[in-house]
Protein backbone atom coordinates (compact mmCIF):
# COMPACT_ATOMS: atom_id res chain seq x y z
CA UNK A 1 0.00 0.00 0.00
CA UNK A 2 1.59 3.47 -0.49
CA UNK A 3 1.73 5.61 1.88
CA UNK A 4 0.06 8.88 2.01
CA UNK A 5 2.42 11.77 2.14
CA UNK A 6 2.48 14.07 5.50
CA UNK A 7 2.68 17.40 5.27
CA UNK A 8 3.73 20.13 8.13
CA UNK A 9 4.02 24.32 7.68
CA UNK A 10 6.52 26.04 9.76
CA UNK A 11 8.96 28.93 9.45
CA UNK A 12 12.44 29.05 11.16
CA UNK A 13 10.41 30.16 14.57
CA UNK A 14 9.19 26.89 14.62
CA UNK A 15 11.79 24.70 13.33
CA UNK A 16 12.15 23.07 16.78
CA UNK A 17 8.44 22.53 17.20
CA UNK A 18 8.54 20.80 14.02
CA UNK A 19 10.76 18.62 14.53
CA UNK A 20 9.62 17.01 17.63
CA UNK A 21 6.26 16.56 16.05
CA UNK A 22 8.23 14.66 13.67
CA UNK A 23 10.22 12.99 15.43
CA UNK A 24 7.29 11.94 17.76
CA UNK A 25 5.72 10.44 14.59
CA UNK A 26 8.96 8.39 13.66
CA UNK A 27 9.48 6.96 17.06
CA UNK A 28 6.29 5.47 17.26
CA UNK A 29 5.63 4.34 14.01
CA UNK A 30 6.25 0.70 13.20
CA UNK A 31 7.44 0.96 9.51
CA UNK A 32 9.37 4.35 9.66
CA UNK A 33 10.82 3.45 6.34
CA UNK A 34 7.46 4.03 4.26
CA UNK A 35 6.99 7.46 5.84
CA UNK A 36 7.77 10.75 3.55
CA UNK A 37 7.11 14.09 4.91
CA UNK A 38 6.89 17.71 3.41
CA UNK A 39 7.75 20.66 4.59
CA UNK A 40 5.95 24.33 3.94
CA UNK A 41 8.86 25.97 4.09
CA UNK A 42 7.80 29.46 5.60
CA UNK A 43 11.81 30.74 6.01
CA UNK A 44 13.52 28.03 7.90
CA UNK A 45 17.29 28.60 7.99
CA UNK A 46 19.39 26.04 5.93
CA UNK A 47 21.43 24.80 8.92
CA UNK A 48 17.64 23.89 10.66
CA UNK A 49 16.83 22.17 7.60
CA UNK A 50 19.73 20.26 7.76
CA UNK A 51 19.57 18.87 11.19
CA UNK A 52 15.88 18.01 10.63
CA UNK A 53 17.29 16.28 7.08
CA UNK A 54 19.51 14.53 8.99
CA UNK A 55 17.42 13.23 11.74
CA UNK A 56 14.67 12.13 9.31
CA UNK A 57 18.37 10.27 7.43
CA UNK A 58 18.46 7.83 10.55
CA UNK A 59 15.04 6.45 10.34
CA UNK A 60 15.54 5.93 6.60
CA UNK A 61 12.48 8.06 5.99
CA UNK A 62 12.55 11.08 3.69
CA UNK A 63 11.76 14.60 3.84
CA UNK A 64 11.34 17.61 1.47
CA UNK A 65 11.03 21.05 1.59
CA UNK A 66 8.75 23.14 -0.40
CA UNK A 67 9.97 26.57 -1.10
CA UNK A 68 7.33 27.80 -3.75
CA UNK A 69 4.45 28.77 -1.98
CA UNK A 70 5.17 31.56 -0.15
CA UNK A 71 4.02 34.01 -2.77
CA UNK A 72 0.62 33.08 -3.16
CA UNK A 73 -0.11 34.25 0.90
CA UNK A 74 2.15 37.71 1.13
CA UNK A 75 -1.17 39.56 1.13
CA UNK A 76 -3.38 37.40 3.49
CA UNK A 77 -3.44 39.34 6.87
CA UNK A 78 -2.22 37.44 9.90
CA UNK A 79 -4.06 38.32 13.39
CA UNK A 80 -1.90 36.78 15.93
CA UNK A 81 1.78 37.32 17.33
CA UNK A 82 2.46 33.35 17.22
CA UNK A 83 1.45 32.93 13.79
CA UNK A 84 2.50 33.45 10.33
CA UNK A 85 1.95 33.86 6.65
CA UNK A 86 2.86 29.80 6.72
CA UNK A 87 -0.37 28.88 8.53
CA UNK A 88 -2.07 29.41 5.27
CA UNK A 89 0.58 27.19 3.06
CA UNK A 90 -1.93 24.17 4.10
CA UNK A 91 -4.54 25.69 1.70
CA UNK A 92 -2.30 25.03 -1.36
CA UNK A 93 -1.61 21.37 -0.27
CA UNK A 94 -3.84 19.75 -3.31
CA UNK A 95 -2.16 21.82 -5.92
CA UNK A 96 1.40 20.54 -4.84
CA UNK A 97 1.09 17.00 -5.74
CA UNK A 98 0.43 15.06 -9.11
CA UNK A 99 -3.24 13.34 -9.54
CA UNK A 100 -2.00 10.15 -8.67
CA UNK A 101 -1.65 11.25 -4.89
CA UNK A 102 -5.29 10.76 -3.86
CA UNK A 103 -4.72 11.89 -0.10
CA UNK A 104 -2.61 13.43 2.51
CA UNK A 105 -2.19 14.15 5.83
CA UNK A 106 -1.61 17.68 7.50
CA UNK A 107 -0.54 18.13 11.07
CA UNK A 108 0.28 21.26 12.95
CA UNK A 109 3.37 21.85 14.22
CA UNK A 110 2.38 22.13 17.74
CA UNK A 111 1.56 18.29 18.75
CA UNK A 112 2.61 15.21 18.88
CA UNK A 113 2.14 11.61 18.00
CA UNK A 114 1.58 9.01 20.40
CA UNK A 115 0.18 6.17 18.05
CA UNK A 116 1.37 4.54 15.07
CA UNK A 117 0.33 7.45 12.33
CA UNK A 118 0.04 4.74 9.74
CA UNK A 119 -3.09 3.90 11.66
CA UNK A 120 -4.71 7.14 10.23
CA UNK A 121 -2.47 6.99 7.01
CA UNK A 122 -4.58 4.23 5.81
CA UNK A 123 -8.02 5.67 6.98
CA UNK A 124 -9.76 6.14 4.20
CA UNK A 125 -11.51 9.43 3.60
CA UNK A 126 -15.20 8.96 1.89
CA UNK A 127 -15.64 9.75 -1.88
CA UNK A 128 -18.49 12.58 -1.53
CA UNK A 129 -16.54 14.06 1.81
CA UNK A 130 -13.45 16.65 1.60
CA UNK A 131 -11.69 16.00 4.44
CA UNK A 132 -11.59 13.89 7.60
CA UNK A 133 -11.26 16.01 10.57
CA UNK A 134 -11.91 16.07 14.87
CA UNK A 135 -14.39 18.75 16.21
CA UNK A 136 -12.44 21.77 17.36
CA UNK A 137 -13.76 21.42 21.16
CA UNK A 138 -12.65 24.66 22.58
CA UNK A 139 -15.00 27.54 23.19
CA UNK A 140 -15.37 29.40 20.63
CA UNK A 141 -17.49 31.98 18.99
CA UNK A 142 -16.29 31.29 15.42
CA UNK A 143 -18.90 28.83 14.29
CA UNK A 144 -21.51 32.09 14.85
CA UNK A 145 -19.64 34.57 13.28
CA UNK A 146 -19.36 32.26 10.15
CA UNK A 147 -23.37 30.94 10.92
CA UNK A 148 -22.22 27.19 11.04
CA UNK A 149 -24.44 24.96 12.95
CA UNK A 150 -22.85 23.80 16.08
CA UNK A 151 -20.62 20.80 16.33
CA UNK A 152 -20.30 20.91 12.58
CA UNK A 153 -16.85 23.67 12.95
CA UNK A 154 -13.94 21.60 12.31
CA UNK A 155 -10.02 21.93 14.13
CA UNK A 156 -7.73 22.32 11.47
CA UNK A 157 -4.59 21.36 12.98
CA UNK A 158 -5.28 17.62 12.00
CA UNK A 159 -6.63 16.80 8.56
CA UNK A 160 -6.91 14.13 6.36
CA UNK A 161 -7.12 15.60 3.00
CA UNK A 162 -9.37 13.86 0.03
CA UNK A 163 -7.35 15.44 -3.03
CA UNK A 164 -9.54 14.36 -5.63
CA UNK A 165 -12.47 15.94 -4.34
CA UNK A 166 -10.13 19.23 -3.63
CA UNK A 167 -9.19 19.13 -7.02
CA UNK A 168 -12.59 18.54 -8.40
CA UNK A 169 -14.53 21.03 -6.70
CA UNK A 170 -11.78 23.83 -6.74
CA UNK A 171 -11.44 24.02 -2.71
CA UNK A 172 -8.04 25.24 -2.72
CA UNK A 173 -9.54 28.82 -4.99
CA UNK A 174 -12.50 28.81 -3.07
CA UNK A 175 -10.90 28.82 0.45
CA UNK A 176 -8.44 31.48 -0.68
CA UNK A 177 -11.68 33.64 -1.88
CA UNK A 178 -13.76 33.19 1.10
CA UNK A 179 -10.90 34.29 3.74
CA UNK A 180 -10.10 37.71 1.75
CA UNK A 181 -14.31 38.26 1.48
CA UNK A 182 -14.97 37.67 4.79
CA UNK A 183 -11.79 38.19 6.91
CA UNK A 184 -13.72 40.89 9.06
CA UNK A 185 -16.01 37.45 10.42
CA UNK A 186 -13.02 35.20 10.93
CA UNK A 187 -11.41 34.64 14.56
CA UNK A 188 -8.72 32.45 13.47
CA UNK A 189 -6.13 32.95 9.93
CA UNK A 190 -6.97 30.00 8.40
CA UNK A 191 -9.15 27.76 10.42
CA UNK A 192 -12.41 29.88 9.65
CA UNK A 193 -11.69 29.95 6.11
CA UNK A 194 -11.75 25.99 6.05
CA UNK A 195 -15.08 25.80 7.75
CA UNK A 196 -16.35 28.46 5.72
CA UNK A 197 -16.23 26.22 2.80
CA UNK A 198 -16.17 22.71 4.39
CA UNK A 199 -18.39 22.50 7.33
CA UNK A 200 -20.74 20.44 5.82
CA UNK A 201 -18.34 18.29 3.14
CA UNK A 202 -15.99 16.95 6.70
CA UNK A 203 -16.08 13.50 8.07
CA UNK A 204 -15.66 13.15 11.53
CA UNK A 205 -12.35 11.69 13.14
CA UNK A 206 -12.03 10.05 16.24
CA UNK A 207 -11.34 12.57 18.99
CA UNK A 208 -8.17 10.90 20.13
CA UNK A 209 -6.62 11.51 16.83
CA UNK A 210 -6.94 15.26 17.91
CA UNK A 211 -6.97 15.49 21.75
CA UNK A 212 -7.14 19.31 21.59
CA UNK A 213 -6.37 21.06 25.00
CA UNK A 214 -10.04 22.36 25.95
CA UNK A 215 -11.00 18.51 26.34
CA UNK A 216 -9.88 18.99 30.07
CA UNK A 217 -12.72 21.46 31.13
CA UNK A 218 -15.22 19.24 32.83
CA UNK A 219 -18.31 21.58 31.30
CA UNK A 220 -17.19 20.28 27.75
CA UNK A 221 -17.75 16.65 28.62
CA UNK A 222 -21.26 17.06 29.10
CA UNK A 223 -23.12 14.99 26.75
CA UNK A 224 -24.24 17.41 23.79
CA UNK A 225 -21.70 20.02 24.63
CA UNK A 226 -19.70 18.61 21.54
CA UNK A 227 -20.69 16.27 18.46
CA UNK A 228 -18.46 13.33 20.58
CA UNK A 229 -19.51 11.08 23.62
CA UNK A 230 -18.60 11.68 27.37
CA UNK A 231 -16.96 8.18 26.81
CA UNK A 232 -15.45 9.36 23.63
CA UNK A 233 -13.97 12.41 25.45
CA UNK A 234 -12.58 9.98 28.27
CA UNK A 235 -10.86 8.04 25.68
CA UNK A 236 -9.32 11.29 24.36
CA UNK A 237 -8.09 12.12 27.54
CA UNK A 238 -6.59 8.49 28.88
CA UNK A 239 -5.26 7.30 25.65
CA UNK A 240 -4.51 10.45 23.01
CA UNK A 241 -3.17 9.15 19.62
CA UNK A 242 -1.88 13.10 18.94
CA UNK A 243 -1.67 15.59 21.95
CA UNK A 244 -2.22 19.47 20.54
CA UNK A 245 -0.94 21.71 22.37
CA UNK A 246 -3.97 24.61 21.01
CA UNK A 247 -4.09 27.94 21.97
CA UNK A 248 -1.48 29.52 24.59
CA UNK A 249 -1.15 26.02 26.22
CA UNK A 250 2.28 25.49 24.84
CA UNK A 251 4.95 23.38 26.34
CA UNK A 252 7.37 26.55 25.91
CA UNK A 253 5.52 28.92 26.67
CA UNK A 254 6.12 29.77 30.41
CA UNK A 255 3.99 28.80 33.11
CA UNK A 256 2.22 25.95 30.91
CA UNK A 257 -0.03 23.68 32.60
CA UNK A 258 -1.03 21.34 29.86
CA UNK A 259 -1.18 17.98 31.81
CA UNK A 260 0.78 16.33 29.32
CA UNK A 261 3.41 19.04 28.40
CA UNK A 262 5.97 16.36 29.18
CA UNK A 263 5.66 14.54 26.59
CA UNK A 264 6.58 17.55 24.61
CA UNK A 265 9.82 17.61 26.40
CA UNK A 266 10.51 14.07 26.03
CA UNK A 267 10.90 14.00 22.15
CA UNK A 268 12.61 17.60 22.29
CA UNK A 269 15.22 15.53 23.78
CA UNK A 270 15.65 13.18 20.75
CA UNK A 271 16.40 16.07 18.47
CA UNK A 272 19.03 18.25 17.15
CA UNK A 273 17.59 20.68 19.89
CA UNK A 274 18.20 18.57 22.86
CA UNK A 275 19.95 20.90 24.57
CA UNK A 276 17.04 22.98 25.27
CA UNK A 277 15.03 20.03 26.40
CA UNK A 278 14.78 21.26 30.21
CA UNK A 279 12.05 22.83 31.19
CA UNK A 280 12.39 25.03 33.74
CA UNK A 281 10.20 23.71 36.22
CA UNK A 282 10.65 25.82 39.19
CA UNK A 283 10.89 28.89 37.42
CA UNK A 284 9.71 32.21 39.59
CA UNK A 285 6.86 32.23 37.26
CA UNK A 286 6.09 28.32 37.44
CA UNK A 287 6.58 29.34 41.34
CA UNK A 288 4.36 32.31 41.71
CA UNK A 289 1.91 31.02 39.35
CA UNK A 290 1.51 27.76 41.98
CA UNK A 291 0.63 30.33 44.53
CA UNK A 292 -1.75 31.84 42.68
CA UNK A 293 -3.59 28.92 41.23
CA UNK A 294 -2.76 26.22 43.17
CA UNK A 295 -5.56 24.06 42.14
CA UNK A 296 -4.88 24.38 38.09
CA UNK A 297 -1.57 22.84 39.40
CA UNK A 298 -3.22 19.84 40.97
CA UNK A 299 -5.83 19.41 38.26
CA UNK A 300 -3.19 19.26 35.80
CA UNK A 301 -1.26 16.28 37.77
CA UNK A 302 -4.40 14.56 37.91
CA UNK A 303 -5.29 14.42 34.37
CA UNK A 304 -1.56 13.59 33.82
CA UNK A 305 -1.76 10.87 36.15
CA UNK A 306 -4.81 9.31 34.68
CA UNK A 307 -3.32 9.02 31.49
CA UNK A 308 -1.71 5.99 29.88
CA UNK A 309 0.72 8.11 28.22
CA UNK A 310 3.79 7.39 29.95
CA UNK A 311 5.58 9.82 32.50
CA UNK A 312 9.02 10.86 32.01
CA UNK A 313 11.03 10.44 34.96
C-alpha cells in the first residue's frame, strides 16, 4: 500500500516545534521506512533544515522542503503574534502534488504523536466528503460569526485531505476567496476559512486523533456540549493518539499547565535541539503562578496521572 504523504508548515520560529512533532511520529511508528514528509517551508534557515534532514536520514524516511508557496499568501493578513503567513501554506496542499496522490495528511506543528500514524495513514476518507477532521472542542465563537451549525466547525490542525475531491470542486480557490471576502467574520487565519467552505463536506475523526487542549474542562464533557460522547472524550483524555498543544497552552511557553506538556519535552530531547530540552520547572513564574492557582496545578497532575501516556522520569 503506499503511503500517504504528510505534510507540516513552519517557518524558522518553529523549526524546533517541528521537529519534535516529527520525530514523535517516527518513534512510534512501526514501519518508519514508508513514511515521507513535506515541509511548507515558511523561512527556515538552511542549517535547521539540515539537522531536521539529517534526523529524518536515521530512520531511513525522507523529507522535502517546499519553497514555492510563499508568494501566493504575502497579502493574506495574519491576526496573531504566534502565527504566520505559513499557517495558510496548508490551503495550497492539493495543488502541490500530481493526480495520482489521492490523499494526505496535514498536522500542525504544535503536537505530537503518540500512536502509530500509519493507523490514520490508511483511513480512508469517503468519496463525496473533503476531508476527515476532529471537532475543534474549545470555546469558541467562530462557528456564529461564520453561521455554522454547532458541532459541525472543524479543528484544522489535524486533517486528512481527500485530493480528488479538492481538485474537483476547486477548494483550494474557493478557500483562498472566502478568507479575503470575509476576513472581518473570521477569529482564526486560516481555520475559519476551512469551515467556511467545508463545514458540511468533513467527516468526523475520532477525537483521540486530535486530543485538543479544551477537552480537560469538565463543562465540555457534558453529553451534547460537543458532536463526541462523554466516553469518547474519556478516551481522548486516557489514551490520546496526537496531543495538541492549542491555543497559549504550549509546552514553551512559560507557566504551561497542559497535563501532558511532558511529553513535549521528552521528544525535544531526541532532536538536534536537545539541549534545550529542560524545562524550567521551578521557574519564579512556574513558582508564583503555583501560589496563585494552586488548584490548576493539581488538576493538571491529575489528568496527567490518569493518562496511559507514559511519565518521564
Amino acid at each position: 500500500m503506499t503511503t500517504a504523504p504528510i505534510i507540516l508548515s513552519a517557518d524558522d520560529r518553529y523549526a524546533q516545534h517541528l521537529a519534535v512533532t516529527i520525530i514523535s511520529i517516527l518513534t512510534n511508528c512501526q514501519h518508519p521506512t514508508t513514511l515521507r514528509f513535506f515541509i511548507l517551508d515558511g523561512g527556515i534557515a538552511d542549517d535547521n533544515k539540515e539537522k531536521i534532514q539529517h534526523m529524518v536520514a536515521n530512520y531511513q524516511s525522507e523529507v522535502t522542503f517546499i519553497t514555492s508557496i510563499k508568494q501566493t499568501y504575502t497579502e493574506f493578513p495574519v491576526n496573531s503574534e504566534r502565527m504566520s503567513i505559513a499557517a495558510y501554506f496548508r490551503i495550497s496542499i492539493p495543488e502541490l502534488f500530481d493526480d495520482n496522490i489521492k490523499q494526505a495528511l496535514y498536522l500542525d506543528c504544535d503536537l505530537v504523536v503518540e500512536d502509530d500514524i500509519l493507523n490514520l495513514l490508511h483511513r480512508k476518507v469517503a468519496k463525496d466528503k473533503a476531508i476527515g477532521a476532529v471537532e475543534d472542542i474549545s470555546r469558541t465563537i467562530a462557528y456564529q460569526r461564520l453561521q455554522i451549525p454547532h458541532h459541525h466547525y472543524f479543528n484544522s490542525g489535524v486533517l486528512l485531505l481527500n485530493l480528488s475531491y479538492w481538485r474537483n470542486h476547486i477548494i483550494s480557490a474557493k478557500i483562498r476567496e472566502f478568507k479575503l471576502q470575509n476576513a472581518h467574520r473570521m477569529t482564526t487565519n486560516d481555520q475559519c476559512a476551512f469551515n467556511g467552505i467545508l463545514w458540511s463536506d468533513w467527516e468526523r475523526l475520532p477525537l483521540r486523533w486530535n486530543q485538543q487542549s479544551g477537552i480537560y474542562r469538565k463543562r465540555l464533557r457534558r453529553q451534547g456540549a460537543t458532536g463526541y460522547s462523554p466516553q469518547e472524550h474519556w478516551d481522548a483524555i486516557k489514551n490520546p493518539a496526537i496531543i495538541h498543544y492549542v491555543g497559549h497552552r504550549k509546552p514553551w511557553n512559560p507557566g504551561c499547565l497542559h497535563p501532558l506538556q511532558h511529553r513535549y519535552w521528552k521528544y525535544l530531547a531526541m532532536t538536534p535541539w536537545a539541549a534545550d530540552s529542560s524545562p524550567k520547572r521551578f521557574s519564579f513564574h512556574n513558582i508564583k503562578s503555583f501560589f496563585r492557582k494552586p488548584h490548576r496545578h493539581i488538576t493538571a497532575y491529575f489528568y496527567r496521572k490518569i493518562s496511559a501516556i507514559p511519565d518521564v522520569k
